[in-house]
PDB file of N, CA and C in Angstrom:
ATOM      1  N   UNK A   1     -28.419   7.015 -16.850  1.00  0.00           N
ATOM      2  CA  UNK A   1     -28.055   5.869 -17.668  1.00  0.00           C
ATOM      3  C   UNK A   1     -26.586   6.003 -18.069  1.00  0.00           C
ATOM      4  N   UNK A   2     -25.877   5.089 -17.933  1.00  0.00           N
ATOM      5  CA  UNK A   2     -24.427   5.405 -18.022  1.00  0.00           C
ATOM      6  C   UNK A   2     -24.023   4.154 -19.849  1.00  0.00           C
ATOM      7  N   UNK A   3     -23.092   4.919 -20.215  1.00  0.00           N
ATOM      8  CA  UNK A   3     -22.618   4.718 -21.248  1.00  0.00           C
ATOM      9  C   UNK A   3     -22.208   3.445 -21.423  1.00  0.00           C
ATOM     10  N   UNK A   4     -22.019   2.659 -22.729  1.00  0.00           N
ATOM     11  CA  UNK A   4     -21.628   1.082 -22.770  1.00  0.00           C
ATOM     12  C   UNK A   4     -19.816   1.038 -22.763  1.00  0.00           C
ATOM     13  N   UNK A   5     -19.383   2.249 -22.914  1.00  0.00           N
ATOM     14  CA  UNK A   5     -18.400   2.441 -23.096  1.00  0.00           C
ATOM     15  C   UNK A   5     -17.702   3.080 -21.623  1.00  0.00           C
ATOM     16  N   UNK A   6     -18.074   3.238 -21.101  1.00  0.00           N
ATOM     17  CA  UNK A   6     -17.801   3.658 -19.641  1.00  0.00           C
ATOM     18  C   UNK A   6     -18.365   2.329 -19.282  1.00  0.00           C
ATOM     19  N   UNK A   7     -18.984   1.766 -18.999  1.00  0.00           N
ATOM     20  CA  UNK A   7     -19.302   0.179 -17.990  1.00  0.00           C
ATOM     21  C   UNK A   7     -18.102  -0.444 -18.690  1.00  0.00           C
ATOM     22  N   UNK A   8     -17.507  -0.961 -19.714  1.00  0.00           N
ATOM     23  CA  UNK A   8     -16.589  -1.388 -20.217  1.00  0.00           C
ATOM     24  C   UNK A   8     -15.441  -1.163 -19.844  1.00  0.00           C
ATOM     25  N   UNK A   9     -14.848   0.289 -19.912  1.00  0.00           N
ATOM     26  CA  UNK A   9     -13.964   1.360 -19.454  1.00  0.00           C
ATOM     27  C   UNK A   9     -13.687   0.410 -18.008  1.00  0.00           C
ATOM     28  N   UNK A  10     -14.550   0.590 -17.003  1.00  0.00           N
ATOM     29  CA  UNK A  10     -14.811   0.149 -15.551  1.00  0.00           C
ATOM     30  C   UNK A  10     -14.277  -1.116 -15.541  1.00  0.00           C
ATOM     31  N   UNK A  11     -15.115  -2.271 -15.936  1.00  0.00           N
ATOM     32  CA  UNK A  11     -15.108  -3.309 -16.135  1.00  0.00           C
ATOM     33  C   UNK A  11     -13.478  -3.760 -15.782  1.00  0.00           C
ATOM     34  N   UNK A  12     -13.029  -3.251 -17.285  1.00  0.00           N
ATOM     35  CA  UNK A  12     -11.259  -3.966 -17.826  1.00  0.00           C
ATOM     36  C   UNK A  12     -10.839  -3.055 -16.584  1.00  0.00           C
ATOM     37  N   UNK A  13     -10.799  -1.994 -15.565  1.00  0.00           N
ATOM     38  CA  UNK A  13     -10.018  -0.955 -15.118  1.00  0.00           C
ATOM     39  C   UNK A  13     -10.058  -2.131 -13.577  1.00  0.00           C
ATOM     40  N   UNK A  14     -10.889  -2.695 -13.197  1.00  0.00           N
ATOM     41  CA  UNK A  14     -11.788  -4.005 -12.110  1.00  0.00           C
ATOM     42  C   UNK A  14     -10.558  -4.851 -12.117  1.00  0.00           C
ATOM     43  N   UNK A  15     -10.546  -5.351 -13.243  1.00  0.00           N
ATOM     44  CA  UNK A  15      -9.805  -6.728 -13.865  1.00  0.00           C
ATOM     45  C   UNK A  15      -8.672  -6.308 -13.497  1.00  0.00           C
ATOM     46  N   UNK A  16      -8.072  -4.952 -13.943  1.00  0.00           N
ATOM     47  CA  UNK A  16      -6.748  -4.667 -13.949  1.00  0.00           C
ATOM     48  C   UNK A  16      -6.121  -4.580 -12.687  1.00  0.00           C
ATOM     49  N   UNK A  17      -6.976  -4.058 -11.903  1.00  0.00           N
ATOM     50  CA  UNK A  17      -6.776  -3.284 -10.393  1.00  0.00           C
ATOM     51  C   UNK A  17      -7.015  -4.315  -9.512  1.00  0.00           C
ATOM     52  N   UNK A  18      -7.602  -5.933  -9.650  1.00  0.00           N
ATOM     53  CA  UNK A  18      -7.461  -6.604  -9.008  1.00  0.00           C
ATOM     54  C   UNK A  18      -6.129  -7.751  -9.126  1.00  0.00           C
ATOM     55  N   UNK A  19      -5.948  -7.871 -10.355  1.00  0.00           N
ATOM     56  CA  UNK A  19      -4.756  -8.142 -11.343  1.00  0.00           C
ATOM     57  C   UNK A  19      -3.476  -8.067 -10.431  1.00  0.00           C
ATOM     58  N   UNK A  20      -3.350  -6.165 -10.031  1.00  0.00           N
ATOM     59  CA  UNK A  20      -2.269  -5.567  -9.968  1.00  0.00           C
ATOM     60  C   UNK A  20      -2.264  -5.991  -7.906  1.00  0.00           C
ATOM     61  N   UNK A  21      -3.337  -5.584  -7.323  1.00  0.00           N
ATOM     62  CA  UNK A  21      -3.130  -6.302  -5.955  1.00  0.00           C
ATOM     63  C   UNK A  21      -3.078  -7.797  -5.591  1.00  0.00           C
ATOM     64  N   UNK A  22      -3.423  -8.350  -6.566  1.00  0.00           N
ATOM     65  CA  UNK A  22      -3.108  -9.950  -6.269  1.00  0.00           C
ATOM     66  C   UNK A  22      -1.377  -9.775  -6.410  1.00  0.00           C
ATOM     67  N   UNK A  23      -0.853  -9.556  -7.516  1.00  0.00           N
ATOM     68  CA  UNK A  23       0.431  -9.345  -7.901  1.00  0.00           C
ATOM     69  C   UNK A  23       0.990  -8.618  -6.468  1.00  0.00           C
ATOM     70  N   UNK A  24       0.445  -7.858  -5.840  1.00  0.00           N
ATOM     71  CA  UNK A  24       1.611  -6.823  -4.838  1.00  0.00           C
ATOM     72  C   UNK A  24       1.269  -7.753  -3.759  1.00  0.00           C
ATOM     73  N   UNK A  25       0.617  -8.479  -3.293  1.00  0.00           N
ATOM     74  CA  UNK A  25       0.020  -8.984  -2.003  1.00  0.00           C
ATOM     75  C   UNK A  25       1.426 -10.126  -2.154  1.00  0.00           C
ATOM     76  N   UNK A  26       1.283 -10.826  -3.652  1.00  0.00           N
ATOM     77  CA  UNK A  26       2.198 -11.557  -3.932  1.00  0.00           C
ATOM     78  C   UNK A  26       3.815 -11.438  -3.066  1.00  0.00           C
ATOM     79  N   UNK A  27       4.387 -10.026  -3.937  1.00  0.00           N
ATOM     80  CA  UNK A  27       5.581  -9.277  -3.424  1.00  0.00           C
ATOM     81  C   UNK A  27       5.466  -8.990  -1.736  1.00  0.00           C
ATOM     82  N   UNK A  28       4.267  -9.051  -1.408  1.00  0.00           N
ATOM     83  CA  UNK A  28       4.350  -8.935   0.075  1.00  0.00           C
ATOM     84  C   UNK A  28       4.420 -10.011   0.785  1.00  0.00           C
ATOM     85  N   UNK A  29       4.058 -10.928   0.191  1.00  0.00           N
ATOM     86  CA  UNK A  29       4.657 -12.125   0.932  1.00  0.00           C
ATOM     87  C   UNK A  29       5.542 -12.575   0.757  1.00  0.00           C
ATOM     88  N   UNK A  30       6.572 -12.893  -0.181  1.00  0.00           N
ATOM     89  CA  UNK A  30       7.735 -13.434  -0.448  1.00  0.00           C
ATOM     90  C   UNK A  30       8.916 -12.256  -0.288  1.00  0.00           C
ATOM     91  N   UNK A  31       8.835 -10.580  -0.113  1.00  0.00           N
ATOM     92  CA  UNK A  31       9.553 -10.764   0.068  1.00  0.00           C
ATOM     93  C   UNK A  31      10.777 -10.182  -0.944  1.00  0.00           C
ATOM     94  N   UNK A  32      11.984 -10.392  -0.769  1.00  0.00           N
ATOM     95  CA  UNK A  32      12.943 -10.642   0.283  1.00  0.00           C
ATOM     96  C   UNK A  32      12.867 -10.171   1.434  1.00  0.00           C
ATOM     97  N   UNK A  33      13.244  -8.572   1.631  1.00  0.00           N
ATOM     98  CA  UNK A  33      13.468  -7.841   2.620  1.00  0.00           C
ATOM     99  C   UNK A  33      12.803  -6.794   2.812  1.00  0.00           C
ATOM    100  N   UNK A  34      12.581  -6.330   4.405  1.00  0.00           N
ATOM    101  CA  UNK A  34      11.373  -5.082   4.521  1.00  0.00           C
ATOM    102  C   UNK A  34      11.266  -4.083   3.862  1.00  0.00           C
ATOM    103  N   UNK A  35      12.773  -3.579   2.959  1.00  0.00           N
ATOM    104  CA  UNK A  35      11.967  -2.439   2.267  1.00  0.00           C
ATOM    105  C   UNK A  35      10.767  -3.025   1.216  1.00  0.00           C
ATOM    106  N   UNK A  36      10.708  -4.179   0.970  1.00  0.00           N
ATOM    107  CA  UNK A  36      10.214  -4.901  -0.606  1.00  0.00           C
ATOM    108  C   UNK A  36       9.218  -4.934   0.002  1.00  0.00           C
ATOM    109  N   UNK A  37       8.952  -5.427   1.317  1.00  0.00           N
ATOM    110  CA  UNK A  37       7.905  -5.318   1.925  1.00  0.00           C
ATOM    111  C   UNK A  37       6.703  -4.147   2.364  1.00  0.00           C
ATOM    112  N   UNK A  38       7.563  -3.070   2.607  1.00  0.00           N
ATOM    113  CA  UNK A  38       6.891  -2.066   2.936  1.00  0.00           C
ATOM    114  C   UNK A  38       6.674  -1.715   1.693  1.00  0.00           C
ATOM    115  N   UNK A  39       7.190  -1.182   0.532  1.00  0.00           N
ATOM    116  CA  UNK A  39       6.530  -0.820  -0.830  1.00  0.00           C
ATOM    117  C   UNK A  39       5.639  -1.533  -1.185  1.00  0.00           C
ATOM    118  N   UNK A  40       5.375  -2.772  -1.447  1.00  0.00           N
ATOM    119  CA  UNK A  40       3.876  -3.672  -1.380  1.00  0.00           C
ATOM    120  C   UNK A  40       3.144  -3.617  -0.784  1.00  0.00           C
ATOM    121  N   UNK A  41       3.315  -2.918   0.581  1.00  0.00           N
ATOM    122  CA  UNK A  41       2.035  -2.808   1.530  1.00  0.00           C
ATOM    123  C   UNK A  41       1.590  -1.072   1.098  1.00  0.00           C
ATOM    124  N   UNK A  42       2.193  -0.033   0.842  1.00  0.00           N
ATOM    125  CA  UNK A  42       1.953   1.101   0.311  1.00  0.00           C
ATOM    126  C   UNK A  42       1.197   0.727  -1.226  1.00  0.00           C
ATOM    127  N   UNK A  43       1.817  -0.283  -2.183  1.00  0.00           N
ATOM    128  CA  UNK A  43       1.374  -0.150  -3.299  1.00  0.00           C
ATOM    129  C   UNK A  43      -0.037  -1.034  -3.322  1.00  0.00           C
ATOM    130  N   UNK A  44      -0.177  -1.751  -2.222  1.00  0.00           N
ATOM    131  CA  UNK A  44      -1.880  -2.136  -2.205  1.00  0.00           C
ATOM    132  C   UNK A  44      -2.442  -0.544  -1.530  1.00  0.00           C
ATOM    133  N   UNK A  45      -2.463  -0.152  -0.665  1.00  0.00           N
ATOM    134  CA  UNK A  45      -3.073   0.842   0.133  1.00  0.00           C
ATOM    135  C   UNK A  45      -3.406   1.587  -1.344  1.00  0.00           C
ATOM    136  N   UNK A  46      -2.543   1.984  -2.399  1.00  0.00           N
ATOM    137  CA  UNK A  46      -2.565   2.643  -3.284  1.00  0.00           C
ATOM    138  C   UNK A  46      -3.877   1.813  -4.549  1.00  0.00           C
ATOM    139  N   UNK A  47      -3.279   0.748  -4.066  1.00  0.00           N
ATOM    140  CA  UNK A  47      -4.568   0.325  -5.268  1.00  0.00           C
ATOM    141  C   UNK A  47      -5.683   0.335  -4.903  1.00  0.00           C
ATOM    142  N   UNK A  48      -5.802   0.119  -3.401  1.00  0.00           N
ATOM    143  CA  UNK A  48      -7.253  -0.074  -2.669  1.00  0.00           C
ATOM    144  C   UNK A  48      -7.654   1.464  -2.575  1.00  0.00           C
ATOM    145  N   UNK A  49      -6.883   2.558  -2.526  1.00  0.00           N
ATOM    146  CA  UNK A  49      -7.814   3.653  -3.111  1.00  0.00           C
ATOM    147  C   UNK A  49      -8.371   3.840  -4.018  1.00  0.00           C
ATOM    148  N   UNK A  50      -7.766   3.110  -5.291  1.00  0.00           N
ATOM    149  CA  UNK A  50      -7.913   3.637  -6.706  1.00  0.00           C
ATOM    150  C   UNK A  50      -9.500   2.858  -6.930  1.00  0.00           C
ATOM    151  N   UNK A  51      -9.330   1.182  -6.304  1.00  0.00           N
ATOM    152  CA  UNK A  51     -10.381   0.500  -6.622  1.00  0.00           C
ATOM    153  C   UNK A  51     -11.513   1.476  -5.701  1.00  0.00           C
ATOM    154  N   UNK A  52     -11.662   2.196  -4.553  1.00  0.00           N
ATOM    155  CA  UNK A  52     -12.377   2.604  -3.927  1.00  0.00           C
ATOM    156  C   UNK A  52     -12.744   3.965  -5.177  1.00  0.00           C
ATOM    157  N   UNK A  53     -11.887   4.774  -5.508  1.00  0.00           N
ATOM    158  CA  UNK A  53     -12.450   5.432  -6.379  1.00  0.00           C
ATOM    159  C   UNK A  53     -12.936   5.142  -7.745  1.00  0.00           C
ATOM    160  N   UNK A  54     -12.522   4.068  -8.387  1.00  0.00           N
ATOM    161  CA  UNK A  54     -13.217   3.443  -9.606  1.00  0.00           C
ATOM    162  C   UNK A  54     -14.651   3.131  -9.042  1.00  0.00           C
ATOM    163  N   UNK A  55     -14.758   2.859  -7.726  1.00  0.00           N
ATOM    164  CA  UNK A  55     -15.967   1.882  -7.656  1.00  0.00           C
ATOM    165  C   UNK A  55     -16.957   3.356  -7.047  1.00  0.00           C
ATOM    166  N   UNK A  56     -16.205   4.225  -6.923  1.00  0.00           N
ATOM    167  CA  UNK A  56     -17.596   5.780  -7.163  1.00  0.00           C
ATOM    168  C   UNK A  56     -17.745   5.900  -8.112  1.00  0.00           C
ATOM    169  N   UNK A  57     -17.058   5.456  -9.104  1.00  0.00           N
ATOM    170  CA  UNK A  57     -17.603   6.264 -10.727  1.00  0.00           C
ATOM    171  C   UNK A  57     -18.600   4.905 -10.965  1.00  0.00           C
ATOM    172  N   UNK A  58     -18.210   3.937 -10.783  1.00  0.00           N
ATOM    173  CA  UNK A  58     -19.236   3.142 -11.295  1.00  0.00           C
ATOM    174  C   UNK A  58     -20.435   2.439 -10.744  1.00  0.00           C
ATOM    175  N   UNK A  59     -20.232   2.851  -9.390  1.00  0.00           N
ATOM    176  CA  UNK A  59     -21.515   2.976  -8.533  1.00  0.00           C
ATOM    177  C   UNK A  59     -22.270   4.421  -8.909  1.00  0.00           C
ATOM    178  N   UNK A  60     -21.699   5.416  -9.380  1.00  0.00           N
ATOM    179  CA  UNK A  60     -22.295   6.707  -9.042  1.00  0.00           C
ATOM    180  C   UNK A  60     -22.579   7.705  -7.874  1.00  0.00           C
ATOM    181  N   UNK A  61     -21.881   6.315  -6.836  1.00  0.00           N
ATOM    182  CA  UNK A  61     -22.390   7.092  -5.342  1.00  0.00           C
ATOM    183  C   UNK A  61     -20.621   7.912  -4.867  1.00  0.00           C
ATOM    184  N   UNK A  62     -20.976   9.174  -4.798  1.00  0.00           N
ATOM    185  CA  UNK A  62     -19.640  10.011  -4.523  1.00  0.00           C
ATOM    186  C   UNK A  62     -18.706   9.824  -2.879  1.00  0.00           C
ATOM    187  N   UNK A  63     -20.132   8.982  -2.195  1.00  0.00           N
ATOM    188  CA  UNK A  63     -19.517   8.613  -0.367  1.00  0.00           C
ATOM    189  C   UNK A  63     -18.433   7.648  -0.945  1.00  0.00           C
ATOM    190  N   UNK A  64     -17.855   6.753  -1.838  1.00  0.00           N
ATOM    191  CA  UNK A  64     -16.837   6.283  -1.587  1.00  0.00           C
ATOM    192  C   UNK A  64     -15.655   7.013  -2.067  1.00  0.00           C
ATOM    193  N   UNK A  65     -15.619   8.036  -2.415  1.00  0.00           N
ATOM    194  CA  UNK A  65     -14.520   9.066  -2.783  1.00  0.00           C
ATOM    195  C   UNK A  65     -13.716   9.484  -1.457  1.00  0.00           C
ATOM    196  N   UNK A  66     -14.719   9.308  -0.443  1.00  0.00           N
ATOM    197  CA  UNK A  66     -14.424  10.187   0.531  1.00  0.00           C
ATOM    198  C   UNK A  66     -13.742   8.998   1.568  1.00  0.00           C
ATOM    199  N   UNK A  67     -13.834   7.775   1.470  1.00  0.00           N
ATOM    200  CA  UNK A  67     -13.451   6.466   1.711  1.00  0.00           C
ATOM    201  C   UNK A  67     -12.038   6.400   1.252  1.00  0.00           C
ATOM    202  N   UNK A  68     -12.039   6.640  -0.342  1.00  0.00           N
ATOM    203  CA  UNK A  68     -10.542   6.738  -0.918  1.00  0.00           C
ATOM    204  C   UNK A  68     -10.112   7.723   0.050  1.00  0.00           C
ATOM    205  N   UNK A  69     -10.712   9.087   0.211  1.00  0.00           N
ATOM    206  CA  UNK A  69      -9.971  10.078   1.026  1.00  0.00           C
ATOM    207  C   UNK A  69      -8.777  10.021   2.238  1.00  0.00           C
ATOM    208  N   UNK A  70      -9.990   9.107   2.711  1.00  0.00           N
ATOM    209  CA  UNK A  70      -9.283   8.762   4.308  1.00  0.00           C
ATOM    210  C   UNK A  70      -8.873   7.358   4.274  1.00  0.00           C
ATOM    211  N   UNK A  71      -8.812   6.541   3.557  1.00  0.00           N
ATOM    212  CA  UNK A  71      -7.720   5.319   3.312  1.00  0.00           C
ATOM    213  C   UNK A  71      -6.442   5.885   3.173  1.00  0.00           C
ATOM    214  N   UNK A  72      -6.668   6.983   1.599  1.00  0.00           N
ATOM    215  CA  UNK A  72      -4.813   7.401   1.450  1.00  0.00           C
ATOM    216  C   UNK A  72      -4.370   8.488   3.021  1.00  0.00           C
ATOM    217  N   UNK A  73      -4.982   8.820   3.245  1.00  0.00           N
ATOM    218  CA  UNK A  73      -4.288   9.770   4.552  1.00  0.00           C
ATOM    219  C   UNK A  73      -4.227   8.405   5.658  1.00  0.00           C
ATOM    220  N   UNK A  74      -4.589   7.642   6.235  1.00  0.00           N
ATOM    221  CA  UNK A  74      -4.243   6.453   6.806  1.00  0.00           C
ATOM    222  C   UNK A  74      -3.198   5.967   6.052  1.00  0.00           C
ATOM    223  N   UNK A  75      -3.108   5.487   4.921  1.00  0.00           N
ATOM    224  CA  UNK A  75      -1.810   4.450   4.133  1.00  0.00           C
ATOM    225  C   UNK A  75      -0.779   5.446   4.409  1.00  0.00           C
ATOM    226  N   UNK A  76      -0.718   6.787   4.402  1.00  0.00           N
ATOM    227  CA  UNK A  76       0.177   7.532   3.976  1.00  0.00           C
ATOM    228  C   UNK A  76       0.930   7.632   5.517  1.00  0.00           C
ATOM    229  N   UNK A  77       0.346   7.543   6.437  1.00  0.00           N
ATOM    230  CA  UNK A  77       0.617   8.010   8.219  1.00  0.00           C
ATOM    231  C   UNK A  77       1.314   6.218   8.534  1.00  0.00           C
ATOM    232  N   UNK A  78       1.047   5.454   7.885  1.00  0.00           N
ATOM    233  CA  UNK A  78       1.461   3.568   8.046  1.00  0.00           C
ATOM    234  C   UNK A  78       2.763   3.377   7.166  1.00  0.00           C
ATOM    235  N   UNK A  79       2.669   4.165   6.099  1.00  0.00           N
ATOM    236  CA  UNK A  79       4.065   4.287   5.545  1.00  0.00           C
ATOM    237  C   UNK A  79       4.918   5.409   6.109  1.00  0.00           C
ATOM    238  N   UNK A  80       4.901   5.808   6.402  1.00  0.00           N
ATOM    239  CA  UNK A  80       5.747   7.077   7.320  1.00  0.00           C
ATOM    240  C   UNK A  80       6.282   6.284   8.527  1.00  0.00           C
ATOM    241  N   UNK A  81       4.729   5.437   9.153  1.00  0.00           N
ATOM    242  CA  UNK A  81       5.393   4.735  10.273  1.00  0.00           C
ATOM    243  C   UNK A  81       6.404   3.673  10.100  1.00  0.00           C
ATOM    244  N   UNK A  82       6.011   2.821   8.885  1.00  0.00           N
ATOM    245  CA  UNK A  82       6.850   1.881   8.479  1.00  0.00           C
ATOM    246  C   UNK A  82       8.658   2.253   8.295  1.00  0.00           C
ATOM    247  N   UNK A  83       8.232   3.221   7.550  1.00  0.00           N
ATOM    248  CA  UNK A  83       9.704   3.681   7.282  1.00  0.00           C
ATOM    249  C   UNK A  83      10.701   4.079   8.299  1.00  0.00           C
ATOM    250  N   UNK A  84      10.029   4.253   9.783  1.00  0.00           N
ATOM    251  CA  UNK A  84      10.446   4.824  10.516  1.00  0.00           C
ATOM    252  C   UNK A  84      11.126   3.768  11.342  1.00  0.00           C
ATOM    253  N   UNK A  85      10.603   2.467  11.056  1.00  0.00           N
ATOM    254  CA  UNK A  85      10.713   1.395  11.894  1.00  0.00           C
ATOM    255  C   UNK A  85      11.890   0.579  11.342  1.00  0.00           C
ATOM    256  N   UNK A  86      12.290   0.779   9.617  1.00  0.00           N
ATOM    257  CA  UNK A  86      12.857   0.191   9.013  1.00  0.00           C
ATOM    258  C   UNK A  86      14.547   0.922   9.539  1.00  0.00           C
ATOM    259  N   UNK A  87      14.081   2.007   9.335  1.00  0.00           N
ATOM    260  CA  UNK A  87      15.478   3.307   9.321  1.00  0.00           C
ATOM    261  C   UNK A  87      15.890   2.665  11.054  1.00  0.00           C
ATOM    262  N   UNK A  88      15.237   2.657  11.729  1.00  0.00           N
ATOM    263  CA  UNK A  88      15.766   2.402  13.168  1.00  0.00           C
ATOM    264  C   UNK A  88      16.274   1.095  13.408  1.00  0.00           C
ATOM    265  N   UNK A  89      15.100  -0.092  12.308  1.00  0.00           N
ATOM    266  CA  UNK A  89      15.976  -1.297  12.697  1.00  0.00           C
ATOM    267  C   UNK A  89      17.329  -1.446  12.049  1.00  0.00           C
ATOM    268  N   UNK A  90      17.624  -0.820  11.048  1.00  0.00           N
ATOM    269  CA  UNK A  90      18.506  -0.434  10.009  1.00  0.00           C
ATOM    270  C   UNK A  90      19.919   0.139  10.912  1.00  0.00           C
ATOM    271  N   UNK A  91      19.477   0.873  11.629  1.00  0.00           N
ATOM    272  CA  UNK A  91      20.243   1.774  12.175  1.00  0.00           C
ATOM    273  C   UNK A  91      20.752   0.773  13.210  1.00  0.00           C
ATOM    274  N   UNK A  92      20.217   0.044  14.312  1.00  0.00           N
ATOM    275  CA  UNK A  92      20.172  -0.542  15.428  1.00  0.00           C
ATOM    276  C   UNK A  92      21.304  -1.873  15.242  1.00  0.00           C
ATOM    277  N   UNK A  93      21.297  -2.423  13.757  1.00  0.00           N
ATOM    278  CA  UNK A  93      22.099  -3.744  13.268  1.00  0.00           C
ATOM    279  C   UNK A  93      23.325  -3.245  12.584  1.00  0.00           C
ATOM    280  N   UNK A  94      23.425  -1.623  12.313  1.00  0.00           N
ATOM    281  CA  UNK A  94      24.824  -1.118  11.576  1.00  0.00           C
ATOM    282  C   UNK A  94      25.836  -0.729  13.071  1.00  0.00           C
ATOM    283  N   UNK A  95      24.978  -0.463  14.575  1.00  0.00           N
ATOM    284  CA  UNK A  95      25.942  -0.051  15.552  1.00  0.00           C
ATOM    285  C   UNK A  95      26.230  -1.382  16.148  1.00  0.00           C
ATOM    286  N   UNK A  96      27.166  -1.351  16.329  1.00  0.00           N
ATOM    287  CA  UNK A  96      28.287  -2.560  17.260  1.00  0.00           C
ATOM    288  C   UNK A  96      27.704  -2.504  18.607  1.00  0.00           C
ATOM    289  N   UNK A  97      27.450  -3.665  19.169  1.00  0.00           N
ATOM    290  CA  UNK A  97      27.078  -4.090  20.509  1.00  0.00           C
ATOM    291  C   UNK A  97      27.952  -2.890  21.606  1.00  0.00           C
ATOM    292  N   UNK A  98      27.554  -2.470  22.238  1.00  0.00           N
ATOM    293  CA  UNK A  98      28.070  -1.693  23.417  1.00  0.00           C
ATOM    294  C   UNK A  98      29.047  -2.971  24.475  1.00  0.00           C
ATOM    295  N   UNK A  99      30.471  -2.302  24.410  1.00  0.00           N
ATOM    296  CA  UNK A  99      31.687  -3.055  25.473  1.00  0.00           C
ATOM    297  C   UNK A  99      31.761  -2.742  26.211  1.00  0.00           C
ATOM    298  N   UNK A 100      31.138  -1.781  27.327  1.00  0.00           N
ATOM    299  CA  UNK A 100      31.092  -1.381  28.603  1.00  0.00           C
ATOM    300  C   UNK A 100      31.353  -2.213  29.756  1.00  0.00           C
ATOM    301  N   UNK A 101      31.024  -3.058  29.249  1.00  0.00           N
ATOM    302  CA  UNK A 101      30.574  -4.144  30.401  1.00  0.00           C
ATOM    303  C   UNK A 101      31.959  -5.208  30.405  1.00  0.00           C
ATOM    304  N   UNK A 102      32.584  -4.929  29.676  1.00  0.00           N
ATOM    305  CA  UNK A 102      33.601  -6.036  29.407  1.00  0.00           C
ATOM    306  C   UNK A 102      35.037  -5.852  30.615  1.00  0.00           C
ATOM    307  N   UNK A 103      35.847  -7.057  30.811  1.00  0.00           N
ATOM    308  CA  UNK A 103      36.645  -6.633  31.570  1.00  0.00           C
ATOM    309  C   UNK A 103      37.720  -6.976  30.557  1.00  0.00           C
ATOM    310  N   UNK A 104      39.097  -6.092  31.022  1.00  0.00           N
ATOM    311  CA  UNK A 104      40.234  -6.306  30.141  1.00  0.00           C
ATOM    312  C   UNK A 104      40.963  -7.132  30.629  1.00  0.00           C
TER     313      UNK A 104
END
């Protein structure tokens, strides 16, 4: 039997944590630019663990802990990739077109 004060606890923690990914999904669509982008897509991955682990304490069932587990090691390997993609396109628009080809 779980406490009125813990279902409550849960409850407002629900509200909050859906609150906070409506809000980042938000930032992920508008935007401006990919870094703004890629931190909104990390900071849902981040909430969608947290809601995955709120929702073991208040299910009681401990298999979605292990769900959070392997979401954050996935989010974490998608932001690594992301970043990797940003730094290169980053990199790719700061070098000057190659003149090889040009005649004088």
């Amino acid at each position: 039997m779980t406490s009125p004060i813990l279902t409550t606890a849960t409850d407002i923690a629900f509200a909050l944590l859906i609150s906070a990914i409506v809000l980042a999904v938000l930032r992920l669509a508008r935007g401006p630019s990919l870094p703004d982008r890629v931190v909104a897509l990390d900071l849902v991955t981040v909430l969608a663990v947290a809601f995955s682990a709120l929702f073991a304490i208040a299910s009681g069932e401990p298999a979605y802990l292990d769900v959070a587990i392997a979401l954050a090691l996935i989010a974490f390997l998608a932001t690594v990739a992301f970043a990797r993609f940003a730094e290169r396109r980053r990199f790719r628009e700061d070098t000057p077109p190659d003149h090889a080809g040009e005649q004088r």
